[in-house]
PDB file of N, CA and C in Angstrom:
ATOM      1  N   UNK A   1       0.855  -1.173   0.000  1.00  0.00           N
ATOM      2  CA  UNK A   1       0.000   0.000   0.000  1.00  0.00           C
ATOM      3  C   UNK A   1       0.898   1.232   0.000  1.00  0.00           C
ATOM      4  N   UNK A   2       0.286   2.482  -0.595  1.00  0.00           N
ATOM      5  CA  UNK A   2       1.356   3.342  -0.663  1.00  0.00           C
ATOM      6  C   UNK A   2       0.950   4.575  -0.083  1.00  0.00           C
ATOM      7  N   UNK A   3       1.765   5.460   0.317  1.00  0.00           N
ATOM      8  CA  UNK A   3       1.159   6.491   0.892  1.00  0.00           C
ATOM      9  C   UNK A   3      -0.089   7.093   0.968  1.00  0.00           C
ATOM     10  N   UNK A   4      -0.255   7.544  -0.722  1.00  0.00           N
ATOM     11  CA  UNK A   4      -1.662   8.059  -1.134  1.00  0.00           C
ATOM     12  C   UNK A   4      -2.790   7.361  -0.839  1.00  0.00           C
ATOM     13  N   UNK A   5      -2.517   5.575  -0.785  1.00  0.00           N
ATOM     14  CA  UNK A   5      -3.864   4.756  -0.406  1.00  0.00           C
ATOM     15  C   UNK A   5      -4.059   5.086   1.506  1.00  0.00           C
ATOM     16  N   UNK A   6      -2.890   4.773   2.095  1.00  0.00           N
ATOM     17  CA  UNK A   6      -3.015   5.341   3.422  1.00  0.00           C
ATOM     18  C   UNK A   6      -3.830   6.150   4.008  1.00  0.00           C
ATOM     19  N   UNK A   7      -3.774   7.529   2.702  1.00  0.00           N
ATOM     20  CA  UNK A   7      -4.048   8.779   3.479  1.00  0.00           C
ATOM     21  C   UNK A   7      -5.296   8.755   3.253  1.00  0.00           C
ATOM     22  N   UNK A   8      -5.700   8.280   2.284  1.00  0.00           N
ATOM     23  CA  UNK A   8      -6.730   7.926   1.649  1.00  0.00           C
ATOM     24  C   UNK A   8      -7.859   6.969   3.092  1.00  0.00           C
ATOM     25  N   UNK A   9      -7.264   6.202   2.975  1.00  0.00           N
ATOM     26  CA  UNK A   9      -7.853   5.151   3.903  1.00  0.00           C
ATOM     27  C   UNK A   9      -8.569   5.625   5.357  1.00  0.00           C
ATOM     28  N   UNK A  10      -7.408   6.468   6.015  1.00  0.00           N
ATOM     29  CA  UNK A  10      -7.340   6.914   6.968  1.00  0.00           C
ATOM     30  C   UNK A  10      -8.636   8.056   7.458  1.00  0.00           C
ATOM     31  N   UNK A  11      -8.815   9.103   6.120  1.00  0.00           N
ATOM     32  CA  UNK A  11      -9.584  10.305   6.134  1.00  0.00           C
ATOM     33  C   UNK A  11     -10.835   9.439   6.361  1.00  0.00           C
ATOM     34  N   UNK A  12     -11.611   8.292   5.117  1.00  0.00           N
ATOM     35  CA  UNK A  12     -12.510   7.295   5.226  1.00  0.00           C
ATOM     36  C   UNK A  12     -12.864   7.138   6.820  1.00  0.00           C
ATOM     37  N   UNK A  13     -11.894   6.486   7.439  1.00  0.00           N
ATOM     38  CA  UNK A  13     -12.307   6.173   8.967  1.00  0.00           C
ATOM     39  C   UNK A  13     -12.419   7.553   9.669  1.00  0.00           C
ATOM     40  N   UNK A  14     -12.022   8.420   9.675  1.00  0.00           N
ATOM     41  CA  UNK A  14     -12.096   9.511  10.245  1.00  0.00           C
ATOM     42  C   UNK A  14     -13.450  10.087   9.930  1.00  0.00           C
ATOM     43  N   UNK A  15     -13.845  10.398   8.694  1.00  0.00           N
ATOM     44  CA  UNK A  15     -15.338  10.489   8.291  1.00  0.00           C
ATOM     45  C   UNK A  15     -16.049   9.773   8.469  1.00  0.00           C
ATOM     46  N   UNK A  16     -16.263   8.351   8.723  1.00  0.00           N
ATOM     47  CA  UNK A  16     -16.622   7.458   8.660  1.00  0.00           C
ATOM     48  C   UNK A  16     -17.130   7.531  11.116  1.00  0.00           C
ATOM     49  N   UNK A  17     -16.364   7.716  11.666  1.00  0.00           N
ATOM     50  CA  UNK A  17     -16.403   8.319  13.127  1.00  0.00           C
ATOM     51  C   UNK A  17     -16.844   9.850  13.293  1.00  0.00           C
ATOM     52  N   UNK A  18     -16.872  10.666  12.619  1.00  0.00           N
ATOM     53  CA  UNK A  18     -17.752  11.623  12.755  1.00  0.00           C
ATOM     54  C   UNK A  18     -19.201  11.931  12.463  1.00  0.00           C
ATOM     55  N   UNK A  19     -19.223  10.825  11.392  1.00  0.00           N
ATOM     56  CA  UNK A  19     -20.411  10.409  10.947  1.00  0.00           C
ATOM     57  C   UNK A  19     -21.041   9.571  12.254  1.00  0.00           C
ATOM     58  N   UNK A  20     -20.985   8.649  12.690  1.00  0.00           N
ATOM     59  CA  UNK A  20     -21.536   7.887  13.726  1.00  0.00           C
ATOM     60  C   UNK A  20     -21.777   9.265  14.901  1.00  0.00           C
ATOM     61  N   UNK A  21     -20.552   9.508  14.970  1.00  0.00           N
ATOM     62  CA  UNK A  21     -20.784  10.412  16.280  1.00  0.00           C
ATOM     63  C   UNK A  21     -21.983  11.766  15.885  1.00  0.00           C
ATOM     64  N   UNK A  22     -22.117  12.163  14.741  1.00  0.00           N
ATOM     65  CA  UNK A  22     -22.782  13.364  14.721  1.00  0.00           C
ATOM     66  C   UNK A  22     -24.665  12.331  14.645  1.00  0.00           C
ATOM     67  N   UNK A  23     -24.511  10.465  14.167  1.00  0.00           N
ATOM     68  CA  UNK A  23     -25.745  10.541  14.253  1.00  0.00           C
ATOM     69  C   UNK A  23     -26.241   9.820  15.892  1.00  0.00           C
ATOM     70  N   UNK A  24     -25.049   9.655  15.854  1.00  0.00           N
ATOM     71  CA  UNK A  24     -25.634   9.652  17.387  1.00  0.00           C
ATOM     72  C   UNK A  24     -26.284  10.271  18.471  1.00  0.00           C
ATOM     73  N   UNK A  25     -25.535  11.778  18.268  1.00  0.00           N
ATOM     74  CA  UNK A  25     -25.803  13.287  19.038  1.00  0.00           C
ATOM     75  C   UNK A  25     -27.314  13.152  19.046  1.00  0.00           C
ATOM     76  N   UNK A  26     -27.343  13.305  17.621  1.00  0.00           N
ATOM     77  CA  UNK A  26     -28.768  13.723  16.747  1.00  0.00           C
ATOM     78  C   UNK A  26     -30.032  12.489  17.298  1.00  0.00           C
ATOM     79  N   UNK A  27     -29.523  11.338  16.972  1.00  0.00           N
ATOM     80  CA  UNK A  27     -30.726  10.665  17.777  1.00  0.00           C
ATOM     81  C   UNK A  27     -30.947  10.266  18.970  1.00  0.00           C
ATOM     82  N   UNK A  28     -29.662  10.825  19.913  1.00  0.00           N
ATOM     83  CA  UNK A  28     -29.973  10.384  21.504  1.00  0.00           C
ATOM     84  C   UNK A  28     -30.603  11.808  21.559  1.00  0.00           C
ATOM     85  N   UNK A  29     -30.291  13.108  21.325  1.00  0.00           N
ATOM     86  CA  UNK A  29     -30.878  14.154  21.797  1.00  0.00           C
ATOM     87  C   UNK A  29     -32.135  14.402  21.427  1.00  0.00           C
ATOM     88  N   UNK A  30     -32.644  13.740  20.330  1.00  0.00           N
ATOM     89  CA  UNK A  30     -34.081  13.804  20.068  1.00  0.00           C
ATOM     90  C   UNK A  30     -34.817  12.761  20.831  1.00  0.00           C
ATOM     91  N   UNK A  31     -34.292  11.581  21.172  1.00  0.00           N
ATOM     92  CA  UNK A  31     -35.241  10.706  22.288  1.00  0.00           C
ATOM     93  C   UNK A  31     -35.373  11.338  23.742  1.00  0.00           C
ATOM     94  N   UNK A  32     -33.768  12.050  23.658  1.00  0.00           N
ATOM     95  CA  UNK A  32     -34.290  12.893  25.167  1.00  0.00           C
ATOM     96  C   UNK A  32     -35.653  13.704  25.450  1.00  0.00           C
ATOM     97  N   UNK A  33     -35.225  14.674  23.872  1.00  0.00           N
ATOM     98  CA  UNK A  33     -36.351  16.057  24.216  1.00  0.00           C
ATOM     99  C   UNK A  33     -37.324  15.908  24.364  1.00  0.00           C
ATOM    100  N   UNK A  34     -37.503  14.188  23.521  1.00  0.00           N
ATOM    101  CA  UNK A  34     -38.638  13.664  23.104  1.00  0.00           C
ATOM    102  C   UNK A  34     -39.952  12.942  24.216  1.00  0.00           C
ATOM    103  N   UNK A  35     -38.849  12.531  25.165  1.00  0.00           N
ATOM    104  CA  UNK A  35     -39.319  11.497  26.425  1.00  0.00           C
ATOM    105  C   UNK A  35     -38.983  11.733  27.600  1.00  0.00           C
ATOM    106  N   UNK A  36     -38.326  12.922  27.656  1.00  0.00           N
ATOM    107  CA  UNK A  36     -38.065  13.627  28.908  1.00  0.00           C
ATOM    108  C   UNK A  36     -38.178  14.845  29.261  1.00  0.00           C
ATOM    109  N   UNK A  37     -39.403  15.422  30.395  1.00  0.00           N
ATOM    110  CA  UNK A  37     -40.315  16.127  30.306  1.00  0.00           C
ATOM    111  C   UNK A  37     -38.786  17.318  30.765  1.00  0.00           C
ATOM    112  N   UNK A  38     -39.337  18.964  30.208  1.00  0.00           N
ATOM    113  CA  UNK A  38     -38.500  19.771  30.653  1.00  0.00           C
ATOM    114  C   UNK A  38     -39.348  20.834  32.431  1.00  0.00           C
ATOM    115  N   UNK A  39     -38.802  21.116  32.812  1.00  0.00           N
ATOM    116  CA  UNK A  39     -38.647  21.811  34.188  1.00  0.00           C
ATOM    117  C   UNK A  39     -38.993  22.648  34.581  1.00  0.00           C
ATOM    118  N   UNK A  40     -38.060  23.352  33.762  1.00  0.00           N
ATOM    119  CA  UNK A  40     -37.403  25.287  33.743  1.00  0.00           C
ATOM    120  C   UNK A  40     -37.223  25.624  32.044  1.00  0.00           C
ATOM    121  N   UNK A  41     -37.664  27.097  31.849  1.00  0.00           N
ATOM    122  CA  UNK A  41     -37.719  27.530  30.610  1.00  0.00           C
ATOM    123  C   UNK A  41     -35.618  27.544  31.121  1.00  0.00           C
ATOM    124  N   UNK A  42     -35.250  27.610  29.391  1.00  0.00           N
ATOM    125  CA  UNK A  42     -33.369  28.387  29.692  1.00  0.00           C
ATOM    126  C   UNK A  42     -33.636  29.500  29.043  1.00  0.00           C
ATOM    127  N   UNK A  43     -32.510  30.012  29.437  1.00  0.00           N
ATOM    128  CA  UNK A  43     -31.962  31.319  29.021  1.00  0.00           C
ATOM    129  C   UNK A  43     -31.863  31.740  27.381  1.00  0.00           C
ATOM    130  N   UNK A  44     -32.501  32.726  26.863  1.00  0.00           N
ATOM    131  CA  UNK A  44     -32.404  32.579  25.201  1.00  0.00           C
ATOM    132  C   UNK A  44     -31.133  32.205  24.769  1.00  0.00           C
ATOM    133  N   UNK A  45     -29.975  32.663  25.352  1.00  0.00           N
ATOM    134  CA  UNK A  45     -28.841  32.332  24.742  1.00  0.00           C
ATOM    135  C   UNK A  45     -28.707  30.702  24.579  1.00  0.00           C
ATOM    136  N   UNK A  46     -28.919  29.984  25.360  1.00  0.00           N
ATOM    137  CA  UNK A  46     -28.676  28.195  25.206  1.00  0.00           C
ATOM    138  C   UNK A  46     -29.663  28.388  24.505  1.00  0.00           C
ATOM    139  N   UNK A  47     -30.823  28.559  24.307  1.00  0.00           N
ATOM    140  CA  UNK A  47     -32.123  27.889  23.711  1.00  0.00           C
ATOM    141  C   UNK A  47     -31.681  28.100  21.726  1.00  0.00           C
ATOM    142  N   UNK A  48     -31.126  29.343  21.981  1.00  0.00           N
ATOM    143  CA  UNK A  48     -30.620  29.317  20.433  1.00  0.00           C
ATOM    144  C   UNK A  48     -29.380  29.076  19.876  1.00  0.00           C
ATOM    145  N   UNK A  49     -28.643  28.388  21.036  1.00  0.00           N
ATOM    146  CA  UNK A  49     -27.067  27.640  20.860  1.00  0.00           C
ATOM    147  C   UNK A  49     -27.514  26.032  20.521  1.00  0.00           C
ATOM    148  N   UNK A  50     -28.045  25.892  21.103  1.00  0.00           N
ATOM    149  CA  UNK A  50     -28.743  24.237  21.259  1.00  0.00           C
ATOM    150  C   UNK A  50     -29.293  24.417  19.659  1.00  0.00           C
ATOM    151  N   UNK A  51     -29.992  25.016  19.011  1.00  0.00           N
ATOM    152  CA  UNK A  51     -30.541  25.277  17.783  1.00  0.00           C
ATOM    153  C   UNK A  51     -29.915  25.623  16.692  1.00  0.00           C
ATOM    154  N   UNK A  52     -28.860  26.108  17.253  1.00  0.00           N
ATOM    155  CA  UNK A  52     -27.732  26.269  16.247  1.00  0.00           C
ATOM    156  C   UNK A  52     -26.429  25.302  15.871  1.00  0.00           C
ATOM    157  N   UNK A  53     -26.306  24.212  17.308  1.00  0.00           N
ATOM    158  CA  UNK A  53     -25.622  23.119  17.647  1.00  0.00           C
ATOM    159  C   UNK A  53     -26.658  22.386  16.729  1.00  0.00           C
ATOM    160  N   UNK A  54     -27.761  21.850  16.673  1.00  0.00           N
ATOM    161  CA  UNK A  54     -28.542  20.924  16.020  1.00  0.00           C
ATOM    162  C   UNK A  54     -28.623  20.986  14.155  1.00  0.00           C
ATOM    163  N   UNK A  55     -28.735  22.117  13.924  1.00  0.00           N
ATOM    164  CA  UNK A  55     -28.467  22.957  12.728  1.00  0.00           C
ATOM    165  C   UNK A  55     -26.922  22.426  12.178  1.00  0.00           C
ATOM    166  N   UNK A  56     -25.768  23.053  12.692  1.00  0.00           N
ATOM    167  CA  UNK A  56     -24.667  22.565  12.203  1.00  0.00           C
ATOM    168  C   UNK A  56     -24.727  20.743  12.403  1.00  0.00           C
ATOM    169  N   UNK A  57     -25.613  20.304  13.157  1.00  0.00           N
ATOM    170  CA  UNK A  57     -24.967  18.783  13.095  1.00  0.00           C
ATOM    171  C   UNK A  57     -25.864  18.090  12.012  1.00  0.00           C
ATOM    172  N   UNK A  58     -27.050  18.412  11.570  1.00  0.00           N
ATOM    173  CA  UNK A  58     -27.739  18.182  10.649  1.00  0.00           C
ATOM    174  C   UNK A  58     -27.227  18.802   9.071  1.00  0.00           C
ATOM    175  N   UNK A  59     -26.404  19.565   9.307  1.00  0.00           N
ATOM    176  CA  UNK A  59     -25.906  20.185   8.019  1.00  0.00           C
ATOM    177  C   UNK A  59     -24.638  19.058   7.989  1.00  0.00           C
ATOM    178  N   UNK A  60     -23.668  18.928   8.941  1.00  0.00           N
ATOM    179  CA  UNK A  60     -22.665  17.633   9.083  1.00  0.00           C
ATOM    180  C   UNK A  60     -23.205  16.217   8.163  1.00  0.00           C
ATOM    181  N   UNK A  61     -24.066  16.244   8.625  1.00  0.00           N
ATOM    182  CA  UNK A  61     -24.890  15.037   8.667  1.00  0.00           C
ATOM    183  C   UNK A  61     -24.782  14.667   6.649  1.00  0.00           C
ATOM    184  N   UNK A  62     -25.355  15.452   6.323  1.00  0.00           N
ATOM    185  CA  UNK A  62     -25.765  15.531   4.788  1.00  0.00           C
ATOM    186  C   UNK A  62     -24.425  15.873   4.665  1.00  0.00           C
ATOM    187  N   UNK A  63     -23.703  16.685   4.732  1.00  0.00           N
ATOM    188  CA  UNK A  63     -21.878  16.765   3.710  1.00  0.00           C
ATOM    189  C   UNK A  63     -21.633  15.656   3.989  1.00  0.00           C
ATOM    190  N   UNK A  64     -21.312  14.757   5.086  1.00  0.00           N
ATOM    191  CA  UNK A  64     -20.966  13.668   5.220  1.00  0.00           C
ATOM    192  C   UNK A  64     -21.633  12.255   4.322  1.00  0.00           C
ATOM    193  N   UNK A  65     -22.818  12.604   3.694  1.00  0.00           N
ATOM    194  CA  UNK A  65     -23.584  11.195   3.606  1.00  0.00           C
ATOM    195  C   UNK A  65     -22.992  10.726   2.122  1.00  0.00           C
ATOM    196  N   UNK A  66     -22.414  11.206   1.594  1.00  0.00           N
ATOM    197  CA  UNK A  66     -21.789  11.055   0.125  1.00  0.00           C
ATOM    198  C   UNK A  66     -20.349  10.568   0.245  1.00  0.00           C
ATOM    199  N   UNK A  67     -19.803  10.999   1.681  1.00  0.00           N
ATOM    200  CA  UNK A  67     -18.437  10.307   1.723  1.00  0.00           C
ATOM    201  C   UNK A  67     -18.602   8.412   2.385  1.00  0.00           C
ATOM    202  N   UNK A  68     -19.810   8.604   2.916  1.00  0.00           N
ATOM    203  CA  UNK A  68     -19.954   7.318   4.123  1.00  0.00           C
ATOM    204  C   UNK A  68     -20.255   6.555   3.300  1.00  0.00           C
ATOM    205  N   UNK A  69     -20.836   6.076   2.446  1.00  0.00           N
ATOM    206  CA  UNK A  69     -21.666   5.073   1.921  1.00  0.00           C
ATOM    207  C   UNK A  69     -22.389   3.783   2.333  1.00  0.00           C
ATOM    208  N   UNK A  70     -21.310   3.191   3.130  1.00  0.00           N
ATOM    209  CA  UNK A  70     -22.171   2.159   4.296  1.00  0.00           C
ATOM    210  C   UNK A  70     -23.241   2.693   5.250  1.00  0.00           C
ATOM    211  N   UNK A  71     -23.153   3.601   5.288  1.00  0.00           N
ATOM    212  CA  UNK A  71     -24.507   4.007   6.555  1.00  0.00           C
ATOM    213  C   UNK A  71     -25.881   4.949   6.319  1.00  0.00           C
ATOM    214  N   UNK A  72     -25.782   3.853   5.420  1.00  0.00           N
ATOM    215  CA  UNK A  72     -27.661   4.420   4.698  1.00  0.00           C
ATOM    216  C   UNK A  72     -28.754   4.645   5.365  1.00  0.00           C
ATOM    217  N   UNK A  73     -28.703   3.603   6.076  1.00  0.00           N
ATOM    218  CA  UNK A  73     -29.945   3.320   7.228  1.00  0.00           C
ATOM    219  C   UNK A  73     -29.833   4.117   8.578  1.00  0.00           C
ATOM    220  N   UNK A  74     -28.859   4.648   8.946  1.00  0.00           N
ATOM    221  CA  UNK A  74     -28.143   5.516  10.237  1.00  0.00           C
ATOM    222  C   UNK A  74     -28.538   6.707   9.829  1.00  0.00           C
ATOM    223  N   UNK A  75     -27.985   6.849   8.727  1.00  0.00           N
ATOM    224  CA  UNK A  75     -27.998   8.139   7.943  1.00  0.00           C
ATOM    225  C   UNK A  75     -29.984   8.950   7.530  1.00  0.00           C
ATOM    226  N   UNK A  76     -30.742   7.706   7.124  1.00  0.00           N
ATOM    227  CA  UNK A  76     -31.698   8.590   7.167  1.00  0.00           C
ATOM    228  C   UNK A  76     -32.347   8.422   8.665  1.00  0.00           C
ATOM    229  N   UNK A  77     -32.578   8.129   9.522  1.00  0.00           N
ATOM    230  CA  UNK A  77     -32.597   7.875  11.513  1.00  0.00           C
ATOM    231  C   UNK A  77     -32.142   8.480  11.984  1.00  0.00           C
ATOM    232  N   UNK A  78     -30.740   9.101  11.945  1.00  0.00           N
ATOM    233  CA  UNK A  78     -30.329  10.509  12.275  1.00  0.00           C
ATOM    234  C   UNK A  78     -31.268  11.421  11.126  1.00  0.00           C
ATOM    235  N   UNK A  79     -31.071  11.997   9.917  1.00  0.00           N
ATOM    236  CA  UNK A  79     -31.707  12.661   9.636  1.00  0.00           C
ATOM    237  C   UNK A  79     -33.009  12.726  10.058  1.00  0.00           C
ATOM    238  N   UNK A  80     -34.042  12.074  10.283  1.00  0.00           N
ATOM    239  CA  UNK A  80     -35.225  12.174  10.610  1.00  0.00           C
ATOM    240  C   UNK A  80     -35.289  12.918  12.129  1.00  0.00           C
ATOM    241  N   UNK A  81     -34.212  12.424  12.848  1.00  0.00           N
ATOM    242  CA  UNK A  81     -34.406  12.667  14.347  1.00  0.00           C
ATOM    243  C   UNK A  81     -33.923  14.358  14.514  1.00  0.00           C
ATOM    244  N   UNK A  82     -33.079  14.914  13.609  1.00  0.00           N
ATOM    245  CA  UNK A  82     -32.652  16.173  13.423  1.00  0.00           C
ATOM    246  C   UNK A  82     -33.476  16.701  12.970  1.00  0.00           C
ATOM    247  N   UNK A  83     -34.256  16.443  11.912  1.00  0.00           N
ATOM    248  CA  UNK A  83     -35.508  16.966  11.611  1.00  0.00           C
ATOM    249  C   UNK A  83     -36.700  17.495  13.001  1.00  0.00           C
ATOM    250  N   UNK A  84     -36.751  15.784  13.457  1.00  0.00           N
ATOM    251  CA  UNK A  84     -37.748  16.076  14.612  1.00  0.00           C
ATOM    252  C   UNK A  84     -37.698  17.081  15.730  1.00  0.00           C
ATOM    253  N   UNK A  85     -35.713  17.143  15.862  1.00  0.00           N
ATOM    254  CA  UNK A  85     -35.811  18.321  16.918  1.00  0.00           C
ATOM    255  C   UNK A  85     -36.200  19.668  16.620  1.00  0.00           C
ATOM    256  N   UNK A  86     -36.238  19.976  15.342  1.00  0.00           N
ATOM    257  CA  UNK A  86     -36.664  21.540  15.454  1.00  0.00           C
ATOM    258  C   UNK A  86     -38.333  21.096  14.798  1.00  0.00           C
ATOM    259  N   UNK A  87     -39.146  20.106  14.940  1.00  0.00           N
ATOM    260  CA  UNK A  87     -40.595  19.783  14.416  1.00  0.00           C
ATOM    261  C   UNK A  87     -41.076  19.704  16.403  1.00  0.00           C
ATOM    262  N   UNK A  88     -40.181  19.363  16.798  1.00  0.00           N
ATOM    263  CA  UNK A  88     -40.672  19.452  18.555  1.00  0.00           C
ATOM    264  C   UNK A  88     -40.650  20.736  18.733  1.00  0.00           C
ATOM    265  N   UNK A  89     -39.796  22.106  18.428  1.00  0.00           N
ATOM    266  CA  UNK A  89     -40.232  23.630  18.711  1.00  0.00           C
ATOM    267  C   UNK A  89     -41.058  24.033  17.944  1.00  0.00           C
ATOM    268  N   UNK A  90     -41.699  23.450  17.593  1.00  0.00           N
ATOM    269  CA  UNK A  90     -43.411  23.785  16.917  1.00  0.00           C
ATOM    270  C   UNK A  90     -44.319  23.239  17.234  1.00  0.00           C
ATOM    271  N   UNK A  91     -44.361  22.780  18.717  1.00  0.00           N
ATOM    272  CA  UNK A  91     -45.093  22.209  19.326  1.00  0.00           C
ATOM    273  C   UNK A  91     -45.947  23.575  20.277  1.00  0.00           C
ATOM    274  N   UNK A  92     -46.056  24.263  20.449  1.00  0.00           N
ATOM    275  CA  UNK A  92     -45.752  24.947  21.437  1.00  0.00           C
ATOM    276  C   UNK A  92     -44.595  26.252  22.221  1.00  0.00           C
ATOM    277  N   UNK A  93     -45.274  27.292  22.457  1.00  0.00           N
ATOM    278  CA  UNK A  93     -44.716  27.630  23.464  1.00  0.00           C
ATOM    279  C   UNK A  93     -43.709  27.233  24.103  1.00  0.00           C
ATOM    280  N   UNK A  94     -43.806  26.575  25.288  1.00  0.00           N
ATOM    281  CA  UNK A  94     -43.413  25.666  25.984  1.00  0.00           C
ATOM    282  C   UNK A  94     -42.154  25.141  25.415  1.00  0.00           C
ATOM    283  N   UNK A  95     -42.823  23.902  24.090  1.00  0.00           N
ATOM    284  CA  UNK A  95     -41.256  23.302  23.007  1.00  0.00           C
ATOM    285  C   UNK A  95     -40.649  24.505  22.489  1.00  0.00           C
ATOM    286  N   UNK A  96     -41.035  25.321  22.409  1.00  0.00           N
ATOM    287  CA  UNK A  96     -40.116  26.458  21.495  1.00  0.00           C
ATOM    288  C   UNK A  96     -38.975  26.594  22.493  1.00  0.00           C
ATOM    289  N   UNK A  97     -39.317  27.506  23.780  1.00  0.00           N
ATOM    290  CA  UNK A  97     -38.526  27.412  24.425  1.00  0.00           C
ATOM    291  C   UNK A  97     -37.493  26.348  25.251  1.00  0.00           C
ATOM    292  N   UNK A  98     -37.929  25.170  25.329  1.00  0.00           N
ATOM    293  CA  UNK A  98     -37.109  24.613  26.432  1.00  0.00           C
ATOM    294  C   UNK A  98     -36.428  23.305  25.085  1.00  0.00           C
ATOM    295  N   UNK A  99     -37.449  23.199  24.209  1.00  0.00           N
ATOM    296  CA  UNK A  99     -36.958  21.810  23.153  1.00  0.00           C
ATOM    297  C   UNK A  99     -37.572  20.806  23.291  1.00  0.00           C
ATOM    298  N   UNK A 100     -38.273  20.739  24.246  1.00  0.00           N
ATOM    299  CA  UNK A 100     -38.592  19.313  24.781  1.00  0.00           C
ATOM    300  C   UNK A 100     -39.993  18.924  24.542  1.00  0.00           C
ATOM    301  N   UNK A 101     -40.777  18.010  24.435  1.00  0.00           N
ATOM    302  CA  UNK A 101     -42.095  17.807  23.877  1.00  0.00           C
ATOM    303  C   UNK A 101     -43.160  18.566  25.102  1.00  0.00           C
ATOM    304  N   UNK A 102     -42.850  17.761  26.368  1.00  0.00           N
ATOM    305  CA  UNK A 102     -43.420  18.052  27.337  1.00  0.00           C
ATOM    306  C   UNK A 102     -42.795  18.985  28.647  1.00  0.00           C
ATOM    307  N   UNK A 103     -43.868  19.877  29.173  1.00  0.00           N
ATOM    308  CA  UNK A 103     -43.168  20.497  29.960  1.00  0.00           C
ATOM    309  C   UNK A 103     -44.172  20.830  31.001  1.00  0.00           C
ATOM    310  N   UNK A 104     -43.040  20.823  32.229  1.00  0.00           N
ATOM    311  CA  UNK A 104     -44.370  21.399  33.443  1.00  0.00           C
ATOM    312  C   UNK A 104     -43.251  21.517  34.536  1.00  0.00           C
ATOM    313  N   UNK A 105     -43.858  22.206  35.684  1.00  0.00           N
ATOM    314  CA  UNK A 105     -43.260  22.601  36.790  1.00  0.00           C
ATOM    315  C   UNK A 105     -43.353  21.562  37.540  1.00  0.00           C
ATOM    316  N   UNK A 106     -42.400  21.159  38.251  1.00  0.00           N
ATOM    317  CA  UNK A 106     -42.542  20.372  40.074  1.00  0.00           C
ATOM    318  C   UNK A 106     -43.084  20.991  41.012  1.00  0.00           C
ATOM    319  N   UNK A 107     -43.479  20.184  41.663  1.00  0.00           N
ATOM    320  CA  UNK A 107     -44.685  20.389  42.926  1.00  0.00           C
ATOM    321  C   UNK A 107     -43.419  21.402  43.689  1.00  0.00           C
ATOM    322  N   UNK A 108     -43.324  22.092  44.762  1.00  0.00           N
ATOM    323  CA  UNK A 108     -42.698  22.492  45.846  1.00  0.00           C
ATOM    324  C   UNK A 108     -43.035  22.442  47.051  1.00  0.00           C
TER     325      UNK A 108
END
């Protein structure tokens, strides 16, 4: 094997681990928002960092899907679930602000 196949090889696995990791983000954080009720409204600044974090990883998501080729099925499951997180701030009030499907206060 020669250098160029190396380097070659190497970038593959490297894309190939950012890819997993960005659909991972994407579909554990949408089962969260999804199934775990929120609390407390946050602060606008997180509420539109978190939205902008989801945004760049869904934009990741698609540059990446042309280099991956094995992960067809990951690939549209993350996409869907990136989708869903900003289809959960159109739920509501409530989802707009916090992300999360459901929301309510604790007793005190």
């Amino acid at each position: 094997m020669n250098a160029q196949q190396a380097g070659t090889s190497s970038k593959t696995g490297r894309n190939w681990t950012i890819f997993l990791l960005l659909s991972i983000y994407l579909i554990a954080s949408f089962l969260w928002r999804a199934f775990t009720p929120a609390h407390e409204y946050p602060r606008p600044t997180e509420r539109f960092l978190t939205m902008g974090i989801d945004l760049l990883c869904v934009i990741g998501l698609v540059g990446l899907r042309k280099q991956v080729a094995k992960g067809d099925v990951v690939f549209w499951i993350a996409l869907a679930a990136g989708i869903g997180l900003f289809a959960i701030r159109l739920n509501g009030d409530a989802s707009w602000a916090t992300g999360h499907l459901v929301y309510f206060l604790t007793p005190r």
